[in-house]
PDB file of N, CA and C in Angstrom:
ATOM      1  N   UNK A   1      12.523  10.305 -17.129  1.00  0.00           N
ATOM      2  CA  UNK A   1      12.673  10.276 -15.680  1.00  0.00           C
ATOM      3  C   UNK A   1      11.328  10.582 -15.002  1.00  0.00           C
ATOM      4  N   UNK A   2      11.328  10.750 -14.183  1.00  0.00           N
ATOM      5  CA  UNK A   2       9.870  10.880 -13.070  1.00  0.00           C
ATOM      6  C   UNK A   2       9.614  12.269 -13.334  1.00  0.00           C
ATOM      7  N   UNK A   3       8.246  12.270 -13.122  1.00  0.00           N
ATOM      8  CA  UNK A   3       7.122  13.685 -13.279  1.00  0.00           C
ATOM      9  C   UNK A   3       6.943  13.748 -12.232  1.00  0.00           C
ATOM     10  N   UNK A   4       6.906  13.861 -11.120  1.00  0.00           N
ATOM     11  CA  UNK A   4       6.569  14.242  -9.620  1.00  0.00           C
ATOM     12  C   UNK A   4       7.901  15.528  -9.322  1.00  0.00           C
ATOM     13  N   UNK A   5       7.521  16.609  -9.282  1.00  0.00           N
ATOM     14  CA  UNK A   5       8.185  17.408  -8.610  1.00  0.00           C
ATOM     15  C   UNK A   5       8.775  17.627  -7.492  1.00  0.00           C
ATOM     16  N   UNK A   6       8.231  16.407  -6.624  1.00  0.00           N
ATOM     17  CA  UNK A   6       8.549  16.259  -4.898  1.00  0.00           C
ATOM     18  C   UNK A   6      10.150  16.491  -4.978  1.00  0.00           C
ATOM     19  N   UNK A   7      10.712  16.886  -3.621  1.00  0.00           N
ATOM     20  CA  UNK A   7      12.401  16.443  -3.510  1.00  0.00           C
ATOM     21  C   UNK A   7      12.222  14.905  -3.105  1.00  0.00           C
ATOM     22  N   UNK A   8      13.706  14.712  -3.834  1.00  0.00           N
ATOM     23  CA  UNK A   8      14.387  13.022  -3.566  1.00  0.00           C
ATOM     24  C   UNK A   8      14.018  12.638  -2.287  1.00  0.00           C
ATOM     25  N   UNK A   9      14.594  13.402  -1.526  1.00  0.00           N
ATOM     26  CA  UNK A   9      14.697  13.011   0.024  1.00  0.00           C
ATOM     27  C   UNK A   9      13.617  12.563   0.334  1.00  0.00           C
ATOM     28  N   UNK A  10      12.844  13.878   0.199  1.00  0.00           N
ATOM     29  CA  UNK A  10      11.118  13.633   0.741  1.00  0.00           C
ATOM     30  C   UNK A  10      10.658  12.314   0.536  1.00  0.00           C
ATOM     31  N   UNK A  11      10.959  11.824  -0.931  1.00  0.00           N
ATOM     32  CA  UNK A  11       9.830  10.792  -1.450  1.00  0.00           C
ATOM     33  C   UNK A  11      10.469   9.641  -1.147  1.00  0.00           C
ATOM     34  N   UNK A  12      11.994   9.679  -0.709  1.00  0.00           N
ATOM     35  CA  UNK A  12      12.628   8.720  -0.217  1.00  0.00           C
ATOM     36  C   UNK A  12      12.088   8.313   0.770  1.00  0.00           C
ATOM     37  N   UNK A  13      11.740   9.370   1.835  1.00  0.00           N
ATOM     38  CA  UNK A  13      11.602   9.377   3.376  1.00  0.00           C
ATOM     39  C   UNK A  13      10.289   8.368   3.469  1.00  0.00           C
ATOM     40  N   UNK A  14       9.549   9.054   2.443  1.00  0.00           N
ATOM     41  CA  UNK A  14       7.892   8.883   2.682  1.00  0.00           C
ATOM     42  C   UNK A  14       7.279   7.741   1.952  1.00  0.00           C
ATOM     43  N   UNK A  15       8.256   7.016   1.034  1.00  0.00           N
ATOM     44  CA  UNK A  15       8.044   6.341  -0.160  1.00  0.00           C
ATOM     45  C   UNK A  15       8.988   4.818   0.186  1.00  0.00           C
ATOM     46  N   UNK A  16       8.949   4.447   1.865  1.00  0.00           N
ATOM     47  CA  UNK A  16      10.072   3.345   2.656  1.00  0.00           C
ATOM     48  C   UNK A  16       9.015   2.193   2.052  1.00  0.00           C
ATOM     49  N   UNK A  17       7.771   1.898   1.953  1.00  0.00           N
ATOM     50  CA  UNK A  17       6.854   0.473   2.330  1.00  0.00           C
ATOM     51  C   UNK A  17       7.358   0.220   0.840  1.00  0.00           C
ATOM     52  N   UNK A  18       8.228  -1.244   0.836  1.00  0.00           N
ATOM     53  CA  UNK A  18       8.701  -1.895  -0.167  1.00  0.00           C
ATOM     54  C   UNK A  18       7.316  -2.280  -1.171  1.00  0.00           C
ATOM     55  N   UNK A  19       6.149  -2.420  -0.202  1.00  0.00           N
ATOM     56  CA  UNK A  19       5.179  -2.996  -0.807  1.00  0.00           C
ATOM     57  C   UNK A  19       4.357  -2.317  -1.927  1.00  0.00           C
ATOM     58  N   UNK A  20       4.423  -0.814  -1.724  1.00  0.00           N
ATOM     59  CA  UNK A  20       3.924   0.158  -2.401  1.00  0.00           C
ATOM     60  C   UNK A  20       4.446   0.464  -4.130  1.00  0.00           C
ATOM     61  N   UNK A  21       3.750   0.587  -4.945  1.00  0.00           N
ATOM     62  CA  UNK A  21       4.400   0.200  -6.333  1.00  0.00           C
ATOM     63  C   UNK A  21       3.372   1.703  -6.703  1.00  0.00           C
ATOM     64  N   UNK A  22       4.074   2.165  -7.841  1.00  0.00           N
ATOM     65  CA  UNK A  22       3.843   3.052  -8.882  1.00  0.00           C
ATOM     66  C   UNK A  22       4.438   2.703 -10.250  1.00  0.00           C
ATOM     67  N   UNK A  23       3.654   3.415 -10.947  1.00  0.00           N
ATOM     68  CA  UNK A  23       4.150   3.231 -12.883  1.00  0.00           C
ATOM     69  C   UNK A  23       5.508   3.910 -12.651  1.00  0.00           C
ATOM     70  N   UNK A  24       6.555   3.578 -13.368  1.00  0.00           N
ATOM     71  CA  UNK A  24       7.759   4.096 -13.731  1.00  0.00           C
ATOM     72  C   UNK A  24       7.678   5.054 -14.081  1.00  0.00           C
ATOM     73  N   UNK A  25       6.673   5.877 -14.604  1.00  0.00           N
ATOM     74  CA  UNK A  25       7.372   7.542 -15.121  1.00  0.00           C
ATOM     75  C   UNK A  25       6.822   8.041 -14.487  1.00  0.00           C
ATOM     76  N   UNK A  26       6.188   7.310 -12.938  1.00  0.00           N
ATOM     77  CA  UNK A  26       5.803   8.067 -11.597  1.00  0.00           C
ATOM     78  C   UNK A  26       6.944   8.077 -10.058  1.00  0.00           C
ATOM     79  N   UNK A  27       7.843   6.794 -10.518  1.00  0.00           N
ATOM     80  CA  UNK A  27       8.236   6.497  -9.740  1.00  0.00           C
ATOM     81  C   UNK A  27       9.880   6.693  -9.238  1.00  0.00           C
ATOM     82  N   UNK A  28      10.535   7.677  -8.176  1.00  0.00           N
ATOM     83  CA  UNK A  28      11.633   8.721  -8.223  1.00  0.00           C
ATOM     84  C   UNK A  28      12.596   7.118  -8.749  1.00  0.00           C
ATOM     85  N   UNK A  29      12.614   6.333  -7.956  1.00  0.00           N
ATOM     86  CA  UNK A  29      13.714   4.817  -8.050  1.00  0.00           C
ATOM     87  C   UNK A  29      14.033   5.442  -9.601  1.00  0.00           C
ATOM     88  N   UNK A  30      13.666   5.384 -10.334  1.00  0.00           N
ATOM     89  CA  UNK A  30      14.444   4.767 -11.666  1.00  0.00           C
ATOM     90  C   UNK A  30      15.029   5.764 -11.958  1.00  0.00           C
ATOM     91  N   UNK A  31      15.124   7.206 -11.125  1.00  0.00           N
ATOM     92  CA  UNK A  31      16.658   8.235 -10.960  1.00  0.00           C
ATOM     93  C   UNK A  31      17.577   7.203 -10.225  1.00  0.00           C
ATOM     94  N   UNK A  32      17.844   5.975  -9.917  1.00  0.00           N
ATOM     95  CA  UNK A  32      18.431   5.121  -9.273  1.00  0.00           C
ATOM     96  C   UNK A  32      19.407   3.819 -10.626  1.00  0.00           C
ATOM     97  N   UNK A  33      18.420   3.830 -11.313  1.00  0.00           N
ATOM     98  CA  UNK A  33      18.934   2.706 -12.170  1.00  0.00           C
ATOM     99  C   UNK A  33      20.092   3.495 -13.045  1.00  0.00           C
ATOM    100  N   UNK A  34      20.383   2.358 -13.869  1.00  0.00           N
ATOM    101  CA  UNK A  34      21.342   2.244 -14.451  1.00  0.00           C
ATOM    102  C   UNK A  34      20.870   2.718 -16.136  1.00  0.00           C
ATOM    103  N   UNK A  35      21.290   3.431 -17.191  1.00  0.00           N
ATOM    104  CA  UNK A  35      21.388   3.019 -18.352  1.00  0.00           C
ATOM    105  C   UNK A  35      20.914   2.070 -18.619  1.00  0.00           C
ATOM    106  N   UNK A  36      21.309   1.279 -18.465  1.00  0.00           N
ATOM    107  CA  UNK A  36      21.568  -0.159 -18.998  1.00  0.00           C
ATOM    108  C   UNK A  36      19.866  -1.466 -18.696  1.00  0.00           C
ATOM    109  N   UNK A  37      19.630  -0.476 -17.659  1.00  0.00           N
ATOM    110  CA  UNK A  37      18.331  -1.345 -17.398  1.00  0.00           C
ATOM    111  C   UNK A  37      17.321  -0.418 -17.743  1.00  0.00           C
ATOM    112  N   UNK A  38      17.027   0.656 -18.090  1.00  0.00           N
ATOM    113  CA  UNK A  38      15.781   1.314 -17.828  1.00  0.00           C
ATOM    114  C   UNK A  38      15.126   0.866 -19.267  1.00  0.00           C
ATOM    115  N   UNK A  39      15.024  -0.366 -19.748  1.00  0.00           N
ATOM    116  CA  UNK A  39      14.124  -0.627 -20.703  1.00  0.00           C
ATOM    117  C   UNK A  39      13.844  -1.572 -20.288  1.00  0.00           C
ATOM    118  N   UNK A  40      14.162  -2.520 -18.949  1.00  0.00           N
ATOM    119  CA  UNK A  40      13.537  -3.334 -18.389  1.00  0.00           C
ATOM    120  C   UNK A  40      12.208  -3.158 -17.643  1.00  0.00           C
ATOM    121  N   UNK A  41      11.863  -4.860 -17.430  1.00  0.00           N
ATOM    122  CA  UNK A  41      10.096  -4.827 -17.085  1.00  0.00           C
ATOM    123  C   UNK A  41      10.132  -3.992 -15.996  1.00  0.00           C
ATOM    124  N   UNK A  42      11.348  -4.178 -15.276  1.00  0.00           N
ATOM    125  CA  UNK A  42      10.693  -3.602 -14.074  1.00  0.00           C
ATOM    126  C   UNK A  42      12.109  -2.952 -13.283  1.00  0.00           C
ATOM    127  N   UNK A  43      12.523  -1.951 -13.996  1.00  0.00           N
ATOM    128  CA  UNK A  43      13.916  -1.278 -14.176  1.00  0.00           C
ATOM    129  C   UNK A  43      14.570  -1.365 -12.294  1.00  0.00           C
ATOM    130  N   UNK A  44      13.527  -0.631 -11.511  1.00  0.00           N
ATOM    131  CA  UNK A  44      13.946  -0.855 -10.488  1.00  0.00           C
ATOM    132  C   UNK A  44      14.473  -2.190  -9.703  1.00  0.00           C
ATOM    133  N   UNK A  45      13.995  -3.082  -9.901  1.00  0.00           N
ATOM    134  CA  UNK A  45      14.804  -4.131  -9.480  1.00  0.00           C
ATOM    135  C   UNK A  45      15.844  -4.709 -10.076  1.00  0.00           C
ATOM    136  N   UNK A  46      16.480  -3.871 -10.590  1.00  0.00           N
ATOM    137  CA  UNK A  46      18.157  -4.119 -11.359  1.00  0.00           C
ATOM    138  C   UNK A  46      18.858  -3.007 -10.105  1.00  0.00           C
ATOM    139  N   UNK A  47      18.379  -1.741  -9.531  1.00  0.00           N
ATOM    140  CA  UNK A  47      19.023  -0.834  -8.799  1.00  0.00           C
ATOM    141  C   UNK A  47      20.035  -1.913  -7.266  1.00  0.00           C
ATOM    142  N   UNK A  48      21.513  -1.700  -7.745  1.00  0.00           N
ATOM    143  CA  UNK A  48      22.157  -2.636  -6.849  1.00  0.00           C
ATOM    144  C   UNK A  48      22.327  -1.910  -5.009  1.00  0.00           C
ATOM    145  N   UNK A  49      21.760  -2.929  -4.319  1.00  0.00           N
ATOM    146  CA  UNK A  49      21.250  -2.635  -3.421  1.00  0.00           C
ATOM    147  C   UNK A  49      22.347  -2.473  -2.203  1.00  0.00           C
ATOM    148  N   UNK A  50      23.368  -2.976  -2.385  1.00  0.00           N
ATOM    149  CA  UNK A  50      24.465  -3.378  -1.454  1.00  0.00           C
ATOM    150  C   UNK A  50      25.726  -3.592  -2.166  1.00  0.00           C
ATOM    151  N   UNK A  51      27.317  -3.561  -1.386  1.00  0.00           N
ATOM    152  CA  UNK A  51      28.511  -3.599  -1.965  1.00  0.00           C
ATOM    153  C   UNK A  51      28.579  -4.816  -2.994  1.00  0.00           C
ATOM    154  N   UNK A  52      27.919  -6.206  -2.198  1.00  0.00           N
ATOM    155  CA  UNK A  52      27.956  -7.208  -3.138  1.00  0.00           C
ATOM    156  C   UNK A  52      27.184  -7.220  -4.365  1.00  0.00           C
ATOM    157  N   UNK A  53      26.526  -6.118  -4.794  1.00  0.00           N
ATOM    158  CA  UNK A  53      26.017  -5.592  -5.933  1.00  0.00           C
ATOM    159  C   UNK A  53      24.206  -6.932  -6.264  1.00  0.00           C
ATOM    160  N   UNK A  54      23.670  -7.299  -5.181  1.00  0.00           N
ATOM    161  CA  UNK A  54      22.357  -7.840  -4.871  1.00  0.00           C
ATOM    162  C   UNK A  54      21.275  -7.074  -5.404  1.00  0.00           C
ATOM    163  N   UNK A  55      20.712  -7.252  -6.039  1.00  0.00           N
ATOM    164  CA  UNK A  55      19.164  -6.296  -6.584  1.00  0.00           C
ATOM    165  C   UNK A  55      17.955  -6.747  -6.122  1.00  0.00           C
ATOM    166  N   UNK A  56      16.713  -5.896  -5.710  1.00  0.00           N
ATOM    167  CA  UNK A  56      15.497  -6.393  -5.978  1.00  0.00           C
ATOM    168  C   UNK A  56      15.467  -8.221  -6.413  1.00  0.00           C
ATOM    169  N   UNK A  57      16.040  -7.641  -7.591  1.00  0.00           N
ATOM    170  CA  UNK A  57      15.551  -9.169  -8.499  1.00  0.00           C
ATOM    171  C   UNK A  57      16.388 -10.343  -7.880  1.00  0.00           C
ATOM    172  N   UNK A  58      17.609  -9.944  -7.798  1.00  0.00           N
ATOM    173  CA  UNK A  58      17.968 -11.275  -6.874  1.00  0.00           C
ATOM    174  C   UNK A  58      17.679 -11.819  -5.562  1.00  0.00           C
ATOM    175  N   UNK A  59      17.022 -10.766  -5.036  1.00  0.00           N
ATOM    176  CA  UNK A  59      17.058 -11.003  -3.670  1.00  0.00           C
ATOM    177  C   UNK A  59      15.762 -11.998  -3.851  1.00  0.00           C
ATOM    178  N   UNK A  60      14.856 -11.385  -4.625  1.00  0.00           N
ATOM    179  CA  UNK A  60      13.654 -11.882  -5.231  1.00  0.00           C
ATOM    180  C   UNK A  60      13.545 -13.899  -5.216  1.00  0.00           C
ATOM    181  N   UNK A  61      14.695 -14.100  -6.002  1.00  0.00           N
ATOM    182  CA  UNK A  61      14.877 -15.323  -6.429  1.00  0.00           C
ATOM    183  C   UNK A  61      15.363 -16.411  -5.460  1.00  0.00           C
ATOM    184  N   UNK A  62      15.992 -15.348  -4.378  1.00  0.00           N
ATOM    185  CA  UNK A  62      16.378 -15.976  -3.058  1.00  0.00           C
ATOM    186  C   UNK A  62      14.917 -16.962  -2.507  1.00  0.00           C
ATOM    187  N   UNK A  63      14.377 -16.079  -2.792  1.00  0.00           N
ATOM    188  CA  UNK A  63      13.029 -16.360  -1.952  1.00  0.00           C
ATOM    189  C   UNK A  63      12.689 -15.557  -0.686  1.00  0.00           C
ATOM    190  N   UNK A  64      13.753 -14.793   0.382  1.00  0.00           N
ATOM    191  CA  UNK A  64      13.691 -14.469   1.480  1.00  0.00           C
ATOM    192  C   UNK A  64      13.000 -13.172   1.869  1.00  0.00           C
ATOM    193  N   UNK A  65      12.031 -13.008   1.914  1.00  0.00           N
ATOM    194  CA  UNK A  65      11.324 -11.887   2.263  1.00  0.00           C
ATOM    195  C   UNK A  65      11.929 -10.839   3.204  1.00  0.00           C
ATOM    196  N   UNK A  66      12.132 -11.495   3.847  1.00  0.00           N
ATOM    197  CA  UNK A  66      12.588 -10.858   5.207  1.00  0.00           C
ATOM    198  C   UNK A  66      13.883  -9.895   4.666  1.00  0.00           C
ATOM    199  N   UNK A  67      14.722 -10.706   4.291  1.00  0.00           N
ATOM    200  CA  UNK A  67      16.222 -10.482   3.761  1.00  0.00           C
ATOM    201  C   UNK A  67      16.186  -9.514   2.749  1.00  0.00           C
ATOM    202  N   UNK A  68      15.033  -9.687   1.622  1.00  0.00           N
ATOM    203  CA  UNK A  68      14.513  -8.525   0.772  1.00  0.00           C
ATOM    204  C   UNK A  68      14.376  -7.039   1.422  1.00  0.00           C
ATOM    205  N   UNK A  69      13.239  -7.063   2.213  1.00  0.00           N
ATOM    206  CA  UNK A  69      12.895  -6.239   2.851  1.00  0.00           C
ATOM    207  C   UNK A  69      13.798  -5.516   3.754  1.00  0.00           C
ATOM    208  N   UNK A  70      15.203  -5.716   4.578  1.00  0.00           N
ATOM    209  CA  UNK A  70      15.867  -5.796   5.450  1.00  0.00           C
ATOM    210  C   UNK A  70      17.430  -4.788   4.327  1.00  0.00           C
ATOM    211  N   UNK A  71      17.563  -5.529   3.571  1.00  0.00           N
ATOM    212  CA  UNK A  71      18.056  -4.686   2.560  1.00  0.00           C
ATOM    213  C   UNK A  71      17.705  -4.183   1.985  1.00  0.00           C
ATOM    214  N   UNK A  72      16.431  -4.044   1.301  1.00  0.00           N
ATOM    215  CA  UNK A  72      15.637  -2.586   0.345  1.00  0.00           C
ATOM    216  C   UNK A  72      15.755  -1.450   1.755  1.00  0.00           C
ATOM    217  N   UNK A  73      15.171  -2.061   3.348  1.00  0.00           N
ATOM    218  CA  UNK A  73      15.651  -0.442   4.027  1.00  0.00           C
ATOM    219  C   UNK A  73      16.862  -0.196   4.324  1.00  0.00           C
ATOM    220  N   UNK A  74      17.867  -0.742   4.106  1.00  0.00           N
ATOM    221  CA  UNK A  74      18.960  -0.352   4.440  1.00  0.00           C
ATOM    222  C   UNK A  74      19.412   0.368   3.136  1.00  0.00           C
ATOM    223  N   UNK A  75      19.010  -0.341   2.091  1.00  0.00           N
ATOM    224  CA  UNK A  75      19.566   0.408   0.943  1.00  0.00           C
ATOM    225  C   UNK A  75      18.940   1.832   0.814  1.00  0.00           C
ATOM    226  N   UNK A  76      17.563   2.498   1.315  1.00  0.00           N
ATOM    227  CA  UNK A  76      17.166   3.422   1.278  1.00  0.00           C
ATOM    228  C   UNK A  76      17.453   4.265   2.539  1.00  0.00           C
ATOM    229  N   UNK A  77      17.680   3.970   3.571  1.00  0.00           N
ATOM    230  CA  UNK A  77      18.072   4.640   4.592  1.00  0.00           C
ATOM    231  C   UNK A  77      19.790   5.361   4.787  1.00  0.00           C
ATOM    232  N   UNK A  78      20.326   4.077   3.426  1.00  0.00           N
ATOM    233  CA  UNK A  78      21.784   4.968   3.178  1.00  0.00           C
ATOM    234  C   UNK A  78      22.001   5.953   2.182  1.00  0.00           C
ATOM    235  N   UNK A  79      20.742   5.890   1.207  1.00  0.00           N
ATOM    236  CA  UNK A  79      20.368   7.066   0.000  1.00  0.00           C
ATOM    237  C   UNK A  79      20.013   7.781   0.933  1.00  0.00           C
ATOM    238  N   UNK A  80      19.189   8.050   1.806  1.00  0.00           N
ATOM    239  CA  UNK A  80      18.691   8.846   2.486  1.00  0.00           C
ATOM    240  C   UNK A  80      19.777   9.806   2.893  1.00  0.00           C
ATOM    241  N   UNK A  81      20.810   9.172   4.169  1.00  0.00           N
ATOM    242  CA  UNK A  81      21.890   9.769   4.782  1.00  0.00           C
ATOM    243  C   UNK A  81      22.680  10.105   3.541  1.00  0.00           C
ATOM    244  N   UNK A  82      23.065   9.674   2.657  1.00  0.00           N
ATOM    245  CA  UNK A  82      23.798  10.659   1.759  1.00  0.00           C
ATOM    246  C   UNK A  82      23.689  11.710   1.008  1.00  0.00           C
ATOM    247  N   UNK A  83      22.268  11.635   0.986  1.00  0.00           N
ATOM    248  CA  UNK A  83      21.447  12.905   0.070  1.00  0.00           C
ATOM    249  C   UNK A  83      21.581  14.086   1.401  1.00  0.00           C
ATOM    250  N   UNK A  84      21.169  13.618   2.473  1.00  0.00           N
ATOM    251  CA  UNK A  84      21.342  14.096   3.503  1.00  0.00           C
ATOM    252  C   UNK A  84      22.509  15.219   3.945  1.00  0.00           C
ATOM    253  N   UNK A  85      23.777  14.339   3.948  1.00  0.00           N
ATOM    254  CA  UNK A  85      25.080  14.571   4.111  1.00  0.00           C
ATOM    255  C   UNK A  85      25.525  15.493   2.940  1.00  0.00           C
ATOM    256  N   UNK A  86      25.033  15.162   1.656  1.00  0.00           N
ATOM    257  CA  UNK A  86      25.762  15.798   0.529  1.00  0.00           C
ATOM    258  C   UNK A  86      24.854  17.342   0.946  1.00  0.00           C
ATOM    259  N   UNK A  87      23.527  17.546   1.360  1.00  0.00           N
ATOM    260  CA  UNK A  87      22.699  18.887   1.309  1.00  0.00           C
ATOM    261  C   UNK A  87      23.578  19.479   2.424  1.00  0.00           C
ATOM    262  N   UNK A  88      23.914  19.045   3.594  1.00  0.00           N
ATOM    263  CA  UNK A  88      24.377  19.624   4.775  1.00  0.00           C
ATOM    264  C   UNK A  88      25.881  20.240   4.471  1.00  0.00           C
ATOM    265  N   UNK A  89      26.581  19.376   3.578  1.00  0.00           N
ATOM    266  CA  UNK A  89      27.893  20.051   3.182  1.00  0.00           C
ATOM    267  C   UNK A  89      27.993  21.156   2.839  1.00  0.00           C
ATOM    268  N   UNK A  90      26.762  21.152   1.429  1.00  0.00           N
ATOM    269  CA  UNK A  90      26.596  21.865   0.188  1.00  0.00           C
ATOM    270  C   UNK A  90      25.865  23.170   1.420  1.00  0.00           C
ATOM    271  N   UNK A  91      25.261  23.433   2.251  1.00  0.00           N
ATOM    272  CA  UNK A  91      25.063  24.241   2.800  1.00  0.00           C
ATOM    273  C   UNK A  91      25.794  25.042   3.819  1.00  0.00           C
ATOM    274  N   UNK A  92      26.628  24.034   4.335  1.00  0.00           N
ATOM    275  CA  UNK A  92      28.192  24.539   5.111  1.00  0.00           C
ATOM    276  C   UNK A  92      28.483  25.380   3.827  1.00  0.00           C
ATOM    277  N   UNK A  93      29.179  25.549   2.868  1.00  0.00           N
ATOM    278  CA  UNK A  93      29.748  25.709   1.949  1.00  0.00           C
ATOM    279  C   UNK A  93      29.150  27.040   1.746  1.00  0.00           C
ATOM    280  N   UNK A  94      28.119  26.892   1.389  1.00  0.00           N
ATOM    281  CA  UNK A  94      27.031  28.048   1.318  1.00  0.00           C
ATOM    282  C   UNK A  94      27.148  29.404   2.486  1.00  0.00           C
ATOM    283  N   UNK A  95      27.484  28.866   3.712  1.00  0.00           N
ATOM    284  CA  UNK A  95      27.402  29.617   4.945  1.00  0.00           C
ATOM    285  C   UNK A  95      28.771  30.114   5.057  1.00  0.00           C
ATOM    286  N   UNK A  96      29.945  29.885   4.017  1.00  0.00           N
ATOM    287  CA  UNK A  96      31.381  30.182   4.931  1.00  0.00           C
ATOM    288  C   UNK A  96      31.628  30.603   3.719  1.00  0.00           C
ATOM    289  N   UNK A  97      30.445  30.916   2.265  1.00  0.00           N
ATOM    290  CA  UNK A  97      31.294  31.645   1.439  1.00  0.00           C
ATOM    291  C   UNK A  97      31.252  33.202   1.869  1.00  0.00           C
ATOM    292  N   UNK A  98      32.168  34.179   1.270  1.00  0.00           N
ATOM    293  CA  UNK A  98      32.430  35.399   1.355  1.00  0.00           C
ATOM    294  C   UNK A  98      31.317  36.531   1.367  1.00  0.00           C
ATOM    295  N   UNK A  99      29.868  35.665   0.160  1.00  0.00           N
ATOM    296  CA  UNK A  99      29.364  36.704   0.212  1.00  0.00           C
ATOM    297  C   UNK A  99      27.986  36.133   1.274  1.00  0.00           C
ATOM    298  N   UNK A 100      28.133  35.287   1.972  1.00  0.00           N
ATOM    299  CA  UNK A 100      27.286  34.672   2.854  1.00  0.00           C
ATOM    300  C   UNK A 100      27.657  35.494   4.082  1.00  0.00           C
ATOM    301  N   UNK A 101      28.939  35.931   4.350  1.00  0.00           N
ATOM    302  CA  UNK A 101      29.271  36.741   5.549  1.00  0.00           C
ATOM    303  C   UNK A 101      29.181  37.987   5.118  1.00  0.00           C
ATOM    304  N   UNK A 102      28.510  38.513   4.271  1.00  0.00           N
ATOM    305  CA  UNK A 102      28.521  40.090   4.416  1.00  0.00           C
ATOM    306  C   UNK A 102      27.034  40.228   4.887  1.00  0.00           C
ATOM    307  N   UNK A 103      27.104  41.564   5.233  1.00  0.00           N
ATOM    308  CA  UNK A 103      25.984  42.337   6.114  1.00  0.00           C
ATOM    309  C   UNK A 103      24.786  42.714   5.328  1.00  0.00           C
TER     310      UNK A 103
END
């Protein structure tokens, strides 16, 4: 998995320009893939991007840049809000246990 110590979120946040590439055992995405692909050339573009289960690589073959790009941020802006959502719970949770209300 990745050697960068950063949090997910962070490198999510900061790590949006589709265009920007790193080596794989630099790069957080391939905490994204599957089993099944991480011995591929280029593991991250197997990570399914949308319900209709679209990847990198297909979108790739489309040809559509735009359409690429348009779904790689949507697909990261909804990792985002859920990493998001899951920390904010997990911290409710945190705040209403028993020993969070003592003095």
């Amino acid at each position: 998995m990745a050697k960068d110590d950063r949090d997910i979120l962070e490198l999510l946040k900061e790590d949006a320009d589709p265009n920007r590439t790193y080596p794989c055992n630099e790069c957080h995405l391939i905490d994204f893939v599957g089993n099944e692909h991480l011995s591929d050339d280029v593991p991250c573009h197997s990570i399914a991007l949308n319900e209709a289960g679209e990847t990198i690589a297909d979108l790739e073959a489309e040809g559509d840049q735009a359409k690429l790009e348009a779904t790689l941020k949507q697909w990261m802006g909804s990792q985002i809000k859920q990493i998001e959502d899951r920390r904010a719970a997990s911290d409710q949770k945190l705040n209403e246990s028993p020993t969070a209300q003592r003095d």
